[in-house]
Protein backbone atom coordinates (compact mmCIF):
# COMPACT_ATOMS: atom_id res chain seq x y z
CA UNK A 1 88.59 81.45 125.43
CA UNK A 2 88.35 83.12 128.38
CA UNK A 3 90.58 80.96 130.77
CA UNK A 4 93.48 81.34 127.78
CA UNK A 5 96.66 82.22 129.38
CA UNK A 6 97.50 84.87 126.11
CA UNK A 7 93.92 86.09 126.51
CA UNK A 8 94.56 89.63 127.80
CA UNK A 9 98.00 90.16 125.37
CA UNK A 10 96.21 92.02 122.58
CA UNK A 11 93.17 93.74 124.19
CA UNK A 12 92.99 96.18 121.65
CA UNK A 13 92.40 94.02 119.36
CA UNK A 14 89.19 93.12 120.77
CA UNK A 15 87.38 96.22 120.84
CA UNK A 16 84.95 96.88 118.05
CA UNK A 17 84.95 100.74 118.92
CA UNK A 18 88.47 101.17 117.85
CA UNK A 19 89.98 98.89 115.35
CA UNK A 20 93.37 97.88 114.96
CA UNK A 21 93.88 99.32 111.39
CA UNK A 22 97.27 99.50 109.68
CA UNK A 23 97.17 101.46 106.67
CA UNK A 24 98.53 104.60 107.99
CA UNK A 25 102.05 102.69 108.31
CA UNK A 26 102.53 102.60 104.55
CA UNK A 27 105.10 105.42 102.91
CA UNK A 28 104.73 103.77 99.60
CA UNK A 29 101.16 102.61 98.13
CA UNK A 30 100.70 99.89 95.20
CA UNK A 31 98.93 101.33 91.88
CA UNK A 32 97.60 99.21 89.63
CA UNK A 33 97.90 100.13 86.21
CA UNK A 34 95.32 99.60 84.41
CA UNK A 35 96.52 99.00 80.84
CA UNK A 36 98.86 96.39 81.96
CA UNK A 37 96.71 94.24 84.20
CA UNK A 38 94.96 91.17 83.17
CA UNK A 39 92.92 90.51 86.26
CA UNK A 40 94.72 87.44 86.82
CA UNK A 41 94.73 87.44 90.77
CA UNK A 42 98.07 87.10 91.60
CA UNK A 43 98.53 89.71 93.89
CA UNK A 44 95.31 88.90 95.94
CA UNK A 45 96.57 85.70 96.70
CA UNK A 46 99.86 86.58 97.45
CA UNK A 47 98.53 89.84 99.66
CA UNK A 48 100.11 88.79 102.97
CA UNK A 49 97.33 90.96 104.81
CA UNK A 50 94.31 90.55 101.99
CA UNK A 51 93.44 93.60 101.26
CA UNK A 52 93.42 92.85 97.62
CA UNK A 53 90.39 91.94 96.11
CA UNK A 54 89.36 90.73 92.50
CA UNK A 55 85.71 91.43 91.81
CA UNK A 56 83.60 91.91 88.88
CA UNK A 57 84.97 95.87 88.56
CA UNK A 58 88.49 95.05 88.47
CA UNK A 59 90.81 95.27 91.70
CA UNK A 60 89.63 96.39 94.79
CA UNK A 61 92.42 97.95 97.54
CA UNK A 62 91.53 98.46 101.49
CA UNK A 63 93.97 101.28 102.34
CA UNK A 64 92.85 100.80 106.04
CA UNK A 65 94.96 97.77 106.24
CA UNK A 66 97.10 97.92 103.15
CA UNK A 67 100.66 98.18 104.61
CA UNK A 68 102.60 98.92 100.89
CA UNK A 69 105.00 96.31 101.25
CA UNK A 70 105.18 96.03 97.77
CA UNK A 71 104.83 92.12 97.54
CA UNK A 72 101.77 92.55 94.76
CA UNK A 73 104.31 94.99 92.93
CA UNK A 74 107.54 92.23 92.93
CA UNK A 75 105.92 89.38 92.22
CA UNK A 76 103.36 91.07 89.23
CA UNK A 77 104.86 89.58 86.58
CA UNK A 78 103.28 91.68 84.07
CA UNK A 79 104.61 94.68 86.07
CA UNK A 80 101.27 95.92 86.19
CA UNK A 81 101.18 96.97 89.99
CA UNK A 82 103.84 99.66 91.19
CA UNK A 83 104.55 101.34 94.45
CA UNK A 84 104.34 104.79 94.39
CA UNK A 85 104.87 107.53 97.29
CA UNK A 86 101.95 107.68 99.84
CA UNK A 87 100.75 111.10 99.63
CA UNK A 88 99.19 112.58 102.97
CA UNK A 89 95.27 114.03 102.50
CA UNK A 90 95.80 117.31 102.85
C-alpha cells in the first residue's frame, strides 16, 4: 500500500537482506523435556510469536524469533516445557 500513511514506520521490516529477527532478546530459553511431553500442541498454539512447531519428529523451536517468554512453560500443564538460562555460543 504504497499511498498508506504508516507506510514508511517500520522500513526495516521490509528488507529481505536483513530481517527483523528477535531471538537474541531471550535470557531464558524453553526446553522441552522429552519424557514428559505428549505432543499435545499446546504450546504451539499458545506461542504468541509461533515459533513452535509440532511435526512428525516431535517439537520443532525457531530460536531466531523465539523470545523465552515462558508462556509454553506456564501454561504446559504436564510441566513438560521449562525455561532454562540462555547460554551465549561461545
Amino acid at each position: 500500500m504504497p499511498n498508506s500513511p504508516h507506510a514508511n514506520l517500520a522500513p526495516h521490516l521490509k528488507c529481505p537482506q536483513r530481517p527483523l529477527t528477535t531471538g537474541s532478546w531471550r535470557s531464558m530459553r524453553p526446553q522441552v523435556q522429552v519424557e514428559k511431553c505428549n505432543l499435545c500442541g499446546l504450546c504451539d498454539v499458545l506461542c504468541p510469536d509461533g515459533v513452535i512447531k509440532l511435526t512428525a519428529a516431535g517439537l520443532t523451536i525457531d530460536w531466531d524469533y523465539c523470545k523465552g517468554c515462558g508462556i509454553c512453560a506456564t501454561e504446559c500443564y504436564r510441566q513438560a516445557m521449562v525455561m532454562v538460562e540462555e547460554v551465549a555460543n561461545v
